[in-house]
PDB file of N, CA and C in Angstrom:
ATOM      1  N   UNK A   1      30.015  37.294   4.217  1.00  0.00           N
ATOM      2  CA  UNK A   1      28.674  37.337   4.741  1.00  0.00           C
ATOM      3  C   UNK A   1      27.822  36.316   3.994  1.00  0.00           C
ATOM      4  N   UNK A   2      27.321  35.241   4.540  1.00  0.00           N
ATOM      5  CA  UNK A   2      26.291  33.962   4.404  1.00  0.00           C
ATOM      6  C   UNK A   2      24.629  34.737   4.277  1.00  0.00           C
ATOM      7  N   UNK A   3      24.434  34.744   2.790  1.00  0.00           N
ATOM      8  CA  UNK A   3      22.846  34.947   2.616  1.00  0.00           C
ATOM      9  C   UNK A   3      21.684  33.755   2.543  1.00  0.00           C
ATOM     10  N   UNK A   4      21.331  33.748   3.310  1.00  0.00           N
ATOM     11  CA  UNK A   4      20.108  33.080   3.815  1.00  0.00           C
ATOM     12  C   UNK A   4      18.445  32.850   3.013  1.00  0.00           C
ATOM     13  N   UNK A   5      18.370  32.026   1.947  1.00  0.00           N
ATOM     14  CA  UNK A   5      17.077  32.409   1.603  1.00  0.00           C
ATOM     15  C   UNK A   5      15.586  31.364   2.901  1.00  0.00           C
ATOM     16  N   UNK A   6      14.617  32.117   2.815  1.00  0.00           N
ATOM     17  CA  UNK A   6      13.826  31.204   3.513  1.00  0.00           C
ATOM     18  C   UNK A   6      12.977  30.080   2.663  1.00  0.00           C
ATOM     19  N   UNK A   7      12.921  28.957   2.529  1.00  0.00           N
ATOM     20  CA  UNK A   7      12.337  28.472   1.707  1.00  0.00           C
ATOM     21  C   UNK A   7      10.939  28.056   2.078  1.00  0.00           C
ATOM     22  N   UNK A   8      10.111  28.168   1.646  1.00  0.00           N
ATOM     23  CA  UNK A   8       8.782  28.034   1.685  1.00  0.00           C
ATOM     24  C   UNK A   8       8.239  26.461   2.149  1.00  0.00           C
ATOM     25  N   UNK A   9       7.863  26.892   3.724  1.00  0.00           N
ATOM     26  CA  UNK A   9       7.479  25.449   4.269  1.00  0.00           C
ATOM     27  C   UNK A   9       6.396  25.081   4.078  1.00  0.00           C
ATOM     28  N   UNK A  10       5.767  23.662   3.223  1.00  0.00           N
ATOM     29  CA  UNK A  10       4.483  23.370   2.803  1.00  0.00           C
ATOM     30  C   UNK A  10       3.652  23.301   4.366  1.00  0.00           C
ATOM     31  N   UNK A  11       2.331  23.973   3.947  1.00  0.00           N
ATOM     32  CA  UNK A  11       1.596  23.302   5.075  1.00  0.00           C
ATOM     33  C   UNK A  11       1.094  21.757   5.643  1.00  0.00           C
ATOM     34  N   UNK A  12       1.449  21.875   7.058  1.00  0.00           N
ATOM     35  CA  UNK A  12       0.917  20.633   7.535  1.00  0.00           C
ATOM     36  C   UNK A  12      -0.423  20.148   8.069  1.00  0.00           C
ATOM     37  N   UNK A  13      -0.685  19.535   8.220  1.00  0.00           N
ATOM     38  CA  UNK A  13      -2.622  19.480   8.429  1.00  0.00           C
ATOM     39  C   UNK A  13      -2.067  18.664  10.033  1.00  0.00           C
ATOM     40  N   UNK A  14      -1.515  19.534  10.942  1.00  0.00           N
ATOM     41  CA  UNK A  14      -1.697  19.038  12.340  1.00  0.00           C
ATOM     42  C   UNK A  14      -2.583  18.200  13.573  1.00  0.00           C
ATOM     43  N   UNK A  15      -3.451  18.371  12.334  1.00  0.00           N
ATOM     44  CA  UNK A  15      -4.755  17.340  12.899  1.00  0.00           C
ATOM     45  C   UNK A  15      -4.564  16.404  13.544  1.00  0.00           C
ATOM     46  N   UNK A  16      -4.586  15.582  14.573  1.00  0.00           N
ATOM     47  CA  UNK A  16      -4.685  14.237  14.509  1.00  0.00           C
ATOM     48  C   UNK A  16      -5.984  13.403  15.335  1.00  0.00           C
ATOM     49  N   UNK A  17      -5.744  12.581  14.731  1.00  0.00           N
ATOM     50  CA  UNK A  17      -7.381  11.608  14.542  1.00  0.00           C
ATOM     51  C   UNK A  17      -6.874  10.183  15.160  1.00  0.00           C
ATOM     52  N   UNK A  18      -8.296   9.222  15.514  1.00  0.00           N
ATOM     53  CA  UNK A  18      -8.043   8.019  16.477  1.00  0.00           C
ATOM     54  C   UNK A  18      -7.086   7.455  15.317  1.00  0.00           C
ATOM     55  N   UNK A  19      -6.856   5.752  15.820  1.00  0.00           N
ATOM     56  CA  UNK A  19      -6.457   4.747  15.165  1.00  0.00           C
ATOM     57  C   UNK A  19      -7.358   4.116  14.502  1.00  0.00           C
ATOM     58  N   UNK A  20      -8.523   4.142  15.089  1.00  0.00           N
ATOM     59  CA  UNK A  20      -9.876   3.493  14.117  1.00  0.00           C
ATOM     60  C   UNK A  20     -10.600   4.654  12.949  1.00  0.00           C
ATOM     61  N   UNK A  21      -9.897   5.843  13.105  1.00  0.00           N
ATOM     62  CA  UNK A  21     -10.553   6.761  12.284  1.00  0.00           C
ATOM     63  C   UNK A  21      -9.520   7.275  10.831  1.00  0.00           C
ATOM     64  N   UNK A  22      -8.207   6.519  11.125  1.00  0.00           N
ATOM     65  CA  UNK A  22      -7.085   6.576  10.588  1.00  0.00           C
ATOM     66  C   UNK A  22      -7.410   5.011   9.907  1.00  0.00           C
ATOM     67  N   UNK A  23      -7.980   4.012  10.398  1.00  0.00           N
ATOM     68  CA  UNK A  23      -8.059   2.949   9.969  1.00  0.00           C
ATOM     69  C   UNK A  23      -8.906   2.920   8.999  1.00  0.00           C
ATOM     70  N   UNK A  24      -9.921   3.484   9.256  1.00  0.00           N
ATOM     71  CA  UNK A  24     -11.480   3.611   8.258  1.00  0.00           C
ATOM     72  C   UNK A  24     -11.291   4.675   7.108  1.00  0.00           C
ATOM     73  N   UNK A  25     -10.326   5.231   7.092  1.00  0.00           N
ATOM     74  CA  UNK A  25      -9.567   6.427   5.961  1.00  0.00           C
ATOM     75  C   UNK A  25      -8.987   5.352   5.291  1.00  0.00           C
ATOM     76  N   UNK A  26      -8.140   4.797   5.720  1.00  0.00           N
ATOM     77  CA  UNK A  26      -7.185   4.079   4.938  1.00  0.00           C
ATOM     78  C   UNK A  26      -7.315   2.884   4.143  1.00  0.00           C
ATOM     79  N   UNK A  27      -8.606   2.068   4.947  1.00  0.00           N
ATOM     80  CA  UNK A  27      -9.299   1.193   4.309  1.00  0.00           C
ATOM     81  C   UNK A  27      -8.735  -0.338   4.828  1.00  0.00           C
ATOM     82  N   UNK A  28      -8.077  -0.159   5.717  1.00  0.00           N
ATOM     83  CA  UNK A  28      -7.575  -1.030   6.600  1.00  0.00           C
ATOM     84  C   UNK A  28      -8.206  -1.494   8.036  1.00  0.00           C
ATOM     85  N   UNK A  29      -7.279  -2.365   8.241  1.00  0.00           N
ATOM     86  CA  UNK A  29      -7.879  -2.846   9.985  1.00  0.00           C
ATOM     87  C   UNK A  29      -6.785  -2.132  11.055  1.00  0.00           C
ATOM     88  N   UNK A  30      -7.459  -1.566  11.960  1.00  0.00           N
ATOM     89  CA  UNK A  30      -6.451  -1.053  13.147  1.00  0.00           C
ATOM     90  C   UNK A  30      -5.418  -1.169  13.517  1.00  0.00           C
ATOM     91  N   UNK A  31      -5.303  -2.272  13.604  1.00  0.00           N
ATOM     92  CA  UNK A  31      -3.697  -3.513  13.779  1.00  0.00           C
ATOM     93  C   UNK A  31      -2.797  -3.118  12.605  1.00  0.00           C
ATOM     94  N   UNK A  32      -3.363  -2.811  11.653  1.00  0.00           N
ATOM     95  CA  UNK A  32      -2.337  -2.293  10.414  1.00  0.00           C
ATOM     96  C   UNK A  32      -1.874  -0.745  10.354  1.00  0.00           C
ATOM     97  N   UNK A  33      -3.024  -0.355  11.085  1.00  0.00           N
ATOM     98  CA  UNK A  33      -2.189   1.324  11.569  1.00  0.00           C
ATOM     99  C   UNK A  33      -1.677   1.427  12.530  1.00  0.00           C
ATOM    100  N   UNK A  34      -1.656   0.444  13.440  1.00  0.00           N
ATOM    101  CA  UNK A  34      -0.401   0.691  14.643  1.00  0.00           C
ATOM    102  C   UNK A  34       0.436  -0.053  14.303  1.00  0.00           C
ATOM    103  N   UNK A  35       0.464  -1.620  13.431  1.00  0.00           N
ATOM    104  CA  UNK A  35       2.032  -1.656  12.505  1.00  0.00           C
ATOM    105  C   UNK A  35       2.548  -0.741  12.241  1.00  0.00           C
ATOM    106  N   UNK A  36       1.926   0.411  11.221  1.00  0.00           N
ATOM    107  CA  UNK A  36       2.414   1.511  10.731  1.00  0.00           C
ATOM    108  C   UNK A  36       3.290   2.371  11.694  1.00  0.00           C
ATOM    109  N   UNK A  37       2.869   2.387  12.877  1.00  0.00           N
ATOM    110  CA  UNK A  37       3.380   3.554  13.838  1.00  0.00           C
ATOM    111  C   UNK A  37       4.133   3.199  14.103  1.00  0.00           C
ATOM    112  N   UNK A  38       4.449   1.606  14.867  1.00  0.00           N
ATOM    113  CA  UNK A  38       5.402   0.966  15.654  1.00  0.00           C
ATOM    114  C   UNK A  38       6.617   0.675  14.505  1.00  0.00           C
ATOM    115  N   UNK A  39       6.133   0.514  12.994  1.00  0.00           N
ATOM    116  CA  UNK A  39       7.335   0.930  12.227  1.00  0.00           C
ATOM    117  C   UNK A  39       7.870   2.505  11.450  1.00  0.00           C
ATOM    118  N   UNK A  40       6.977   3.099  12.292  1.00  0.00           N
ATOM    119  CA  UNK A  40       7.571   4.772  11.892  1.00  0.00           C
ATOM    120  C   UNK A  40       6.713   4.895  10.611  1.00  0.00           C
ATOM    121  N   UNK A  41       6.291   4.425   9.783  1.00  0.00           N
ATOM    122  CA  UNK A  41       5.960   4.698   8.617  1.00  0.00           C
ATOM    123  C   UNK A  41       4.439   5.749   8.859  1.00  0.00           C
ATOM    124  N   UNK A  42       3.498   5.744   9.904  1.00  0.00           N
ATOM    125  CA  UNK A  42       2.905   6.935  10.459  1.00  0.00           C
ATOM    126  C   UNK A  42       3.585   7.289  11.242  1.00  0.00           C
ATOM    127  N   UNK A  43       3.300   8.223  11.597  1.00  0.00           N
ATOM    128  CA  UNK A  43       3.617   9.573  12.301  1.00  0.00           C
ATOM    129  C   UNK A  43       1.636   9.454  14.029  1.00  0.00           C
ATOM    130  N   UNK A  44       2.333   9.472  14.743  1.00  0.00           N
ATOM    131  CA  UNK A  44       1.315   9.861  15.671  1.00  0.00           C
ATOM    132  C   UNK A  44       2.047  10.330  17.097  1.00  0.00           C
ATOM    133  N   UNK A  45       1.013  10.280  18.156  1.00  0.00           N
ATOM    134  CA  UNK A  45       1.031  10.438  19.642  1.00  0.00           C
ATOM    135  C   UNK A  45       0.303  10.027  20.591  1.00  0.00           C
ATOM    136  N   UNK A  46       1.256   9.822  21.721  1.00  0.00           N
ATOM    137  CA  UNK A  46       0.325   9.328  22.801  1.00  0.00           C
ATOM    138  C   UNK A  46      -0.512  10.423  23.761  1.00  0.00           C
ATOM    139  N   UNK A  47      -1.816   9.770  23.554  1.00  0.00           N
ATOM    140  CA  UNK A  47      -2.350  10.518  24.478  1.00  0.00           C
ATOM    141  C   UNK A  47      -3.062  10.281  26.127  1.00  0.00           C
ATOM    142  N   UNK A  48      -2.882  10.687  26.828  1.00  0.00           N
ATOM    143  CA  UNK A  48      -3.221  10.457  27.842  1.00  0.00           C
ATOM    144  C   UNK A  48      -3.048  11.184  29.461  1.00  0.00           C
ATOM    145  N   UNK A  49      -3.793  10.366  30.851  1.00  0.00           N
ATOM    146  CA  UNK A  49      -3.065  11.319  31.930  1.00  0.00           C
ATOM    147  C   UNK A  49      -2.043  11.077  32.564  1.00  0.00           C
ATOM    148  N   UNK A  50      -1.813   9.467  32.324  1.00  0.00           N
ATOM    149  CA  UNK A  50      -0.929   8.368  33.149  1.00  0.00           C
ATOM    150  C   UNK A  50       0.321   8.764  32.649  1.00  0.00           C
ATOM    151  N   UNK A  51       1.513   8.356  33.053  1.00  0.00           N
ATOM    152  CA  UNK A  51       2.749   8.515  32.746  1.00  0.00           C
ATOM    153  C   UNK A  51       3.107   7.390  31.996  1.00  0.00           C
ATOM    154  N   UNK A  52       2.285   6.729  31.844  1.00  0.00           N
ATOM    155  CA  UNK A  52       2.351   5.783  30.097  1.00  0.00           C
ATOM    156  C   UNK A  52       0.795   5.789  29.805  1.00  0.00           C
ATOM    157  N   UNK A  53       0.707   6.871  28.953  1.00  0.00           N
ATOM    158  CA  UNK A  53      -0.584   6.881  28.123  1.00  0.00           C
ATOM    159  C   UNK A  53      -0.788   6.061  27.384  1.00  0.00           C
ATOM    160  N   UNK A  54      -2.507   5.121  27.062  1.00  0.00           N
ATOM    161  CA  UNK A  54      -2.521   4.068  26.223  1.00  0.00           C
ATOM    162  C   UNK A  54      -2.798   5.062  24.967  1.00  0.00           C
ATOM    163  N   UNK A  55      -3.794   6.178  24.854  1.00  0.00           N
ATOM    164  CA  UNK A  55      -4.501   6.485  23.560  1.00  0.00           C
ATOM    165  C   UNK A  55      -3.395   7.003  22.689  1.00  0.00           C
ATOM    166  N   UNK A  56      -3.626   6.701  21.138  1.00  0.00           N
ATOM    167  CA  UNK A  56      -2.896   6.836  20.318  1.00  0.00           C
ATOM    168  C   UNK A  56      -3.398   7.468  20.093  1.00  0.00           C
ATOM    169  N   UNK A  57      -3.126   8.986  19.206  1.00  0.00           N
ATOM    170  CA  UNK A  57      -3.665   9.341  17.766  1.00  0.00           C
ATOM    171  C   UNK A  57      -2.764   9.525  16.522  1.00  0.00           C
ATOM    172  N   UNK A  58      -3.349   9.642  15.481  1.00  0.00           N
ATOM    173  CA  UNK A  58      -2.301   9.530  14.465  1.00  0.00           C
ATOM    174  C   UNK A  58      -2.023  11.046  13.616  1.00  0.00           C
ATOM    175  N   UNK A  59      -1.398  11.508  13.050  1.00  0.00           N
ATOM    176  CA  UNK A  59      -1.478  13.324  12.506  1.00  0.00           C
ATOM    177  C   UNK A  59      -1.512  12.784  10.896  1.00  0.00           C
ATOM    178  N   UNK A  60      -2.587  13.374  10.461  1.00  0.00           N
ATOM    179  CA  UNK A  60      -3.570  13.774   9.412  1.00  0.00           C
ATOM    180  C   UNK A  60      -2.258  13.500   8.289  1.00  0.00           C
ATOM    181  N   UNK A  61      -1.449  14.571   8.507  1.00  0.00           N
ATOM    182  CA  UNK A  61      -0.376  15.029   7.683  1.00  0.00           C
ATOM    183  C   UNK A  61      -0.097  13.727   7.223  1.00  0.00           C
ATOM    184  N   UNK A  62       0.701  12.720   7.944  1.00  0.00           N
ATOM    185  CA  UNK A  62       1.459  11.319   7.658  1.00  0.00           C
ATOM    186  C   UNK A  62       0.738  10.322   7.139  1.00  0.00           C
ATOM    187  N   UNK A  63      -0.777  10.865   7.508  1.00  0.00           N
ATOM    188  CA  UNK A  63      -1.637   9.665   6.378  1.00  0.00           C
ATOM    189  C   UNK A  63      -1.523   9.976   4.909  1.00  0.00           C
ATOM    190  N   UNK A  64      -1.655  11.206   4.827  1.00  0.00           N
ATOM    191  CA  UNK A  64      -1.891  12.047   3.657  1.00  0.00           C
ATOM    192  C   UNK A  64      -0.625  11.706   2.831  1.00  0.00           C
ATOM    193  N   UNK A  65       0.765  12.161   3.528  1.00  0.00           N
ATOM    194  CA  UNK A  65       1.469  11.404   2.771  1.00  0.00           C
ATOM    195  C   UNK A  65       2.104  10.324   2.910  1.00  0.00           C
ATOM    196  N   UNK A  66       1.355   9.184   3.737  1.00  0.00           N
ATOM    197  CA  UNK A  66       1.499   7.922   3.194  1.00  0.00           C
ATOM    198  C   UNK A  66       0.652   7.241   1.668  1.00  0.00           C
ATOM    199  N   UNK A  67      -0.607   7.916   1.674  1.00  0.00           N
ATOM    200  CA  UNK A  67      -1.330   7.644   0.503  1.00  0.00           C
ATOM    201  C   UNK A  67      -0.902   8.523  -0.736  1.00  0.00           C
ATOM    202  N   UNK A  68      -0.091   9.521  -1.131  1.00  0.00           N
ATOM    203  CA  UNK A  68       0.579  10.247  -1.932  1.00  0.00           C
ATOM    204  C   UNK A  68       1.771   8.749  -2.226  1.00  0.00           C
ATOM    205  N   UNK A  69       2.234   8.428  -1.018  1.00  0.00           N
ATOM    206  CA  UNK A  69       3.410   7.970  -1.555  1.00  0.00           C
ATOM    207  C   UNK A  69       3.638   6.045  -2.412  1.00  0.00           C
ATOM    208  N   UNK A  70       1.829   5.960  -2.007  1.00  0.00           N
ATOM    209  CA  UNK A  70       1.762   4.857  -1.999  1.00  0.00           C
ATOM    210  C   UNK A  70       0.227   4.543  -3.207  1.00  0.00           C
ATOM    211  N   UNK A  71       0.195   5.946  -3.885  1.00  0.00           N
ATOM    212  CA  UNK A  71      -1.318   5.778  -4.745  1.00  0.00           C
ATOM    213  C   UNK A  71      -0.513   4.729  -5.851  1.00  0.00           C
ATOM    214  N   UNK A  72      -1.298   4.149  -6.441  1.00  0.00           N
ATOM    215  CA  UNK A  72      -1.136   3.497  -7.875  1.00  0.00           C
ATOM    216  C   UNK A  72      -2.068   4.157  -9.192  1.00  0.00           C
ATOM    217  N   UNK A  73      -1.558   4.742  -9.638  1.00  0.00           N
ATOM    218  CA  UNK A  73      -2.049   4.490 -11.345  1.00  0.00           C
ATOM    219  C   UNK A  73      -2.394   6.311 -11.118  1.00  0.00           C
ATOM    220  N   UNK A  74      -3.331   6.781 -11.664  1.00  0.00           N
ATOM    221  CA  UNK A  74      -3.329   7.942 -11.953  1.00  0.00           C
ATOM    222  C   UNK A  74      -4.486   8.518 -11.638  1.00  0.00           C
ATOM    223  N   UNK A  75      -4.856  10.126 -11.224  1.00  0.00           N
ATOM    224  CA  UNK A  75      -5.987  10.736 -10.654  1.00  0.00           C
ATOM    225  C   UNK A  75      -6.231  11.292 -11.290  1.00  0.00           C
ATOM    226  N   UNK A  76      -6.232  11.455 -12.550  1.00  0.00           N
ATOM    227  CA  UNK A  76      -7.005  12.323 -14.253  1.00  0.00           C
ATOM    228  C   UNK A  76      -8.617  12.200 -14.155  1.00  0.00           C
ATOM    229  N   UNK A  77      -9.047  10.777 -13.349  1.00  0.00           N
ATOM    230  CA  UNK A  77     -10.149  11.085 -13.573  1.00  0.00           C
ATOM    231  C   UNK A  77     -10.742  10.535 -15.170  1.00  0.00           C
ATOM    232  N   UNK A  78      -9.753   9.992 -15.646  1.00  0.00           N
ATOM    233  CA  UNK A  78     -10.309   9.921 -17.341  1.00  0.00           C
ATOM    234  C   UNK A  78      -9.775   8.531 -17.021  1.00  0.00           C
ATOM    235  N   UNK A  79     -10.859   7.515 -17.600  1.00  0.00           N
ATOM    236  CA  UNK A  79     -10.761   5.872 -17.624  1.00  0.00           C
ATOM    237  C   UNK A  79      -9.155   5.779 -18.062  1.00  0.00           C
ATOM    238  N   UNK A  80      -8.817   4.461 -17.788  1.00  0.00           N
ATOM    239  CA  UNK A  80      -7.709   4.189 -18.084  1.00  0.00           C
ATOM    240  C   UNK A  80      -7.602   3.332 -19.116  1.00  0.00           C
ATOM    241  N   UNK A  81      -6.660   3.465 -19.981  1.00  0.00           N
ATOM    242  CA  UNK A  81      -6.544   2.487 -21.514  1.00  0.00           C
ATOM    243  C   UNK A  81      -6.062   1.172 -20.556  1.00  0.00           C
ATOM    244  N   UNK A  82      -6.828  -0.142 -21.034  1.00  0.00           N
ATOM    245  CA  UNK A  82      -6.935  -1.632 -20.441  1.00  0.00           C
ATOM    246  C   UNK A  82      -5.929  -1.917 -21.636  1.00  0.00           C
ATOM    247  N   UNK A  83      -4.760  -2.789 -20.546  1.00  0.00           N
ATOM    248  CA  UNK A  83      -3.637  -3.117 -21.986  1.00  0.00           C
ATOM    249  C   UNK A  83      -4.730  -4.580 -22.351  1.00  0.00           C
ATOM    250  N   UNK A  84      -4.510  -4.815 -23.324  1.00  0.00           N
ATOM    251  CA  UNK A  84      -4.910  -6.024 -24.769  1.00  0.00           C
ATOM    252  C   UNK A  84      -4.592  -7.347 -23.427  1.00  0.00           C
ATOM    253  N   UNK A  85      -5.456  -7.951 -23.518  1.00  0.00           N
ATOM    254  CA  UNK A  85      -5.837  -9.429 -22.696  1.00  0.00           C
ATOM    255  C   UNK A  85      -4.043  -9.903 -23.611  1.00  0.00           C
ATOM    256  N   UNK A  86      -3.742 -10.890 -22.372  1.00  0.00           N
ATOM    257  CA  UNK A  86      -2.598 -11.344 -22.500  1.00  0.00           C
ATOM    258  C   UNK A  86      -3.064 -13.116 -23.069  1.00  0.00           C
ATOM    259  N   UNK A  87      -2.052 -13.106 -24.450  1.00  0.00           N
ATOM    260  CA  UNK A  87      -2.556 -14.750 -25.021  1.00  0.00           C
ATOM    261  C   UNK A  87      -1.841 -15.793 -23.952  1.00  0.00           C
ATOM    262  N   UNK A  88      -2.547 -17.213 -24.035  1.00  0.00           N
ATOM    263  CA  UNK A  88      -1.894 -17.491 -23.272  1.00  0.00           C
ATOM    264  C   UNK A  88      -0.584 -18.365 -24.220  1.00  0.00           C
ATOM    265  N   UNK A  89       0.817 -18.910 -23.183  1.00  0.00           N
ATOM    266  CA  UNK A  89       1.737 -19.084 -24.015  1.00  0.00           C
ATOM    267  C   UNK A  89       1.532 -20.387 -24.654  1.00  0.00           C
ATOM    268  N   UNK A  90       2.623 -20.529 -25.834  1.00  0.00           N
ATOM    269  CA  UNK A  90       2.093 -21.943 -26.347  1.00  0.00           C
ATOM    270  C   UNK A  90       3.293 -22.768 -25.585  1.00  0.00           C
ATOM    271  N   UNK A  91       2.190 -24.076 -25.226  1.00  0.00           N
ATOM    272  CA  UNK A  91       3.288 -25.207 -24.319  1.00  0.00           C
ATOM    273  C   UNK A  91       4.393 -25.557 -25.248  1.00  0.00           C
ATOM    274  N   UNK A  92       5.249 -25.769 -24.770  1.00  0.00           N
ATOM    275  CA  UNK A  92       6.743 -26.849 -25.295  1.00  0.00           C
ATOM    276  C   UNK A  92       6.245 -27.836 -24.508  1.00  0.00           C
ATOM    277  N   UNK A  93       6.986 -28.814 -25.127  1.00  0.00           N
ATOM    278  CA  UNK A  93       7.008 -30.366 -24.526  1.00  0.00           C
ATOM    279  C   UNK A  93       8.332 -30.977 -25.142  1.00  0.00           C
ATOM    280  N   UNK A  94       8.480 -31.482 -24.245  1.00  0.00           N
ATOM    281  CA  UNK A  94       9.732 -32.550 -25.168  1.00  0.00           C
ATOM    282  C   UNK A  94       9.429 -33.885 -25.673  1.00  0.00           C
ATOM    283  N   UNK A  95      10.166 -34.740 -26.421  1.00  0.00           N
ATOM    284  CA  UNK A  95       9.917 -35.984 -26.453  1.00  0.00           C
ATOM    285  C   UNK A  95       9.377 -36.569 -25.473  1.00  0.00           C
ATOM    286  N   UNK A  96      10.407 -36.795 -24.588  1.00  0.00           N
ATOM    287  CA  UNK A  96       9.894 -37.224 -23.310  1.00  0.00           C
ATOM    288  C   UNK A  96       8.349 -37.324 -23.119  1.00  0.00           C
ATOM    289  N   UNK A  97       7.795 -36.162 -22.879  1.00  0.00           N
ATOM    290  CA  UNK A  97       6.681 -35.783 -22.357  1.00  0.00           C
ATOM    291  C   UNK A  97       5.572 -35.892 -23.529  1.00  0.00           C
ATOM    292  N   UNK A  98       5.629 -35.900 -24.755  1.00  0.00           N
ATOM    293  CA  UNK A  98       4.896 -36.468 -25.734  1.00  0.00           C
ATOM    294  C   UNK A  98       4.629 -37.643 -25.646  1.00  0.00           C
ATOM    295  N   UNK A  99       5.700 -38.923 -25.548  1.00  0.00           N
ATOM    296  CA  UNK A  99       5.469 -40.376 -25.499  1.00  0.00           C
ATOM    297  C   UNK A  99       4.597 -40.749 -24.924  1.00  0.00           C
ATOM    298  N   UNK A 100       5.050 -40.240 -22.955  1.00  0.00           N
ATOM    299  CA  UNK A 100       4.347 -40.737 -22.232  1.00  0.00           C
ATOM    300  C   UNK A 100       2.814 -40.200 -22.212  1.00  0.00           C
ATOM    301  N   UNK A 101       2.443 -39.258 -23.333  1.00  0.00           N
ATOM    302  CA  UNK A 101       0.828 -38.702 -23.428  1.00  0.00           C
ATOM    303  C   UNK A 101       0.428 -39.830 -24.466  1.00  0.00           C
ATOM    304  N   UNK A 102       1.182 -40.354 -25.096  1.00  0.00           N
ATOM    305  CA  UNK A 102       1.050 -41.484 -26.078  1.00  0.00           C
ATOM    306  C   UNK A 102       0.672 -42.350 -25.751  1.00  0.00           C
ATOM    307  N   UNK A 103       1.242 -43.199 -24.408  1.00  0.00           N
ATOM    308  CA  UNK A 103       1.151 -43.762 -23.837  1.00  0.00           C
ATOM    309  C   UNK A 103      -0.285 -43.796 -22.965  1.00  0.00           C
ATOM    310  N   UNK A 104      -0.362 -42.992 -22.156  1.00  0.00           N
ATOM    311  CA  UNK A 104      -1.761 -42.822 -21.164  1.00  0.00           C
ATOM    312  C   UNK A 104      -2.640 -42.886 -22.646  1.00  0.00           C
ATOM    313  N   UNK A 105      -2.655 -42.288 -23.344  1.00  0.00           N
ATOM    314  CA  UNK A 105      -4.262 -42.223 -24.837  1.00  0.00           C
ATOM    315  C   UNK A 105      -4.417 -44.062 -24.926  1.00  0.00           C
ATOM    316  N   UNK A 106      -2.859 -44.659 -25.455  1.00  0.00           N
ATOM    317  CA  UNK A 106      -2.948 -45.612 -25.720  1.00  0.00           C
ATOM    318  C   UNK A 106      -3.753 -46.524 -24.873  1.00  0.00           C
ATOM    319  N   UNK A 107      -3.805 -46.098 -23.329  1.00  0.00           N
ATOM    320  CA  UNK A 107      -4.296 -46.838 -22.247  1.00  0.00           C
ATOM    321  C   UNK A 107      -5.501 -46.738 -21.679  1.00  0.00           C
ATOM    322  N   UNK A 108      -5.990 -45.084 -22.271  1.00  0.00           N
ATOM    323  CA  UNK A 108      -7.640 -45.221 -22.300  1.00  0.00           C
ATOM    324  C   UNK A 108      -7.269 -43.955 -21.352  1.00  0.00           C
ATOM    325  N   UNK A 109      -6.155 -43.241 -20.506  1.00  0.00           N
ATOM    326  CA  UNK A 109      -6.657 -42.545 -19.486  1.00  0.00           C
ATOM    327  C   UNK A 109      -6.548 -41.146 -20.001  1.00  0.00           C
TER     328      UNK A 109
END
């Protein structure tokens, strides 16, 4: 006999909202949230009466975790330690490239 546990399904926020209202969340231009769709990376639907509906909308849920999956740096809320300004490196040169600076000084340029 196979025991079965149920595992606890997170809630989804079924919502879904335009492409320009999904756009203005995201901080993007429109064209970049229907990239998103047309490469799966949102989640939406067509809406409409025609048997090819134009209106899109997009579900709440797939924005939410597209920006989970895609935040940078950290939500503490407490400033972040700025790493130490980077020096810049010291040049090499070769012979080569010494002479001919020898050269141009020697020549005035």
């Amino acid at each position: 006999m196979t025991v079965r546990l149920a595992l606890p399904v997170p809630e989804r926020n079924e919502r879904s909202i335009t492409v320009a209202a999904a756009a203005e969340r995201l901080g993007c231009d429109q064209t970049t949230v229907r990239e998103l769709l047309r490469k799966k990376l949102l989640t939406g639907i067509r809406i409409g009466k025609t048997d090819r509906p134009n209106g899109v909308r997009v579900k709440v849920w797939s924005i939410e975790a597209w920006e989970e999956q895609h935040t940078i740096g950290g939500d503490s809320g407490e400033p972040e330690d700025k790493p130490p300004p980077r020096r810049p490196r010291p040049t090499r040169h070769n012979q080569a490239h010494d002479e001919a600076m020898e050269r141009l000084k020697a020549w005035g340029v």
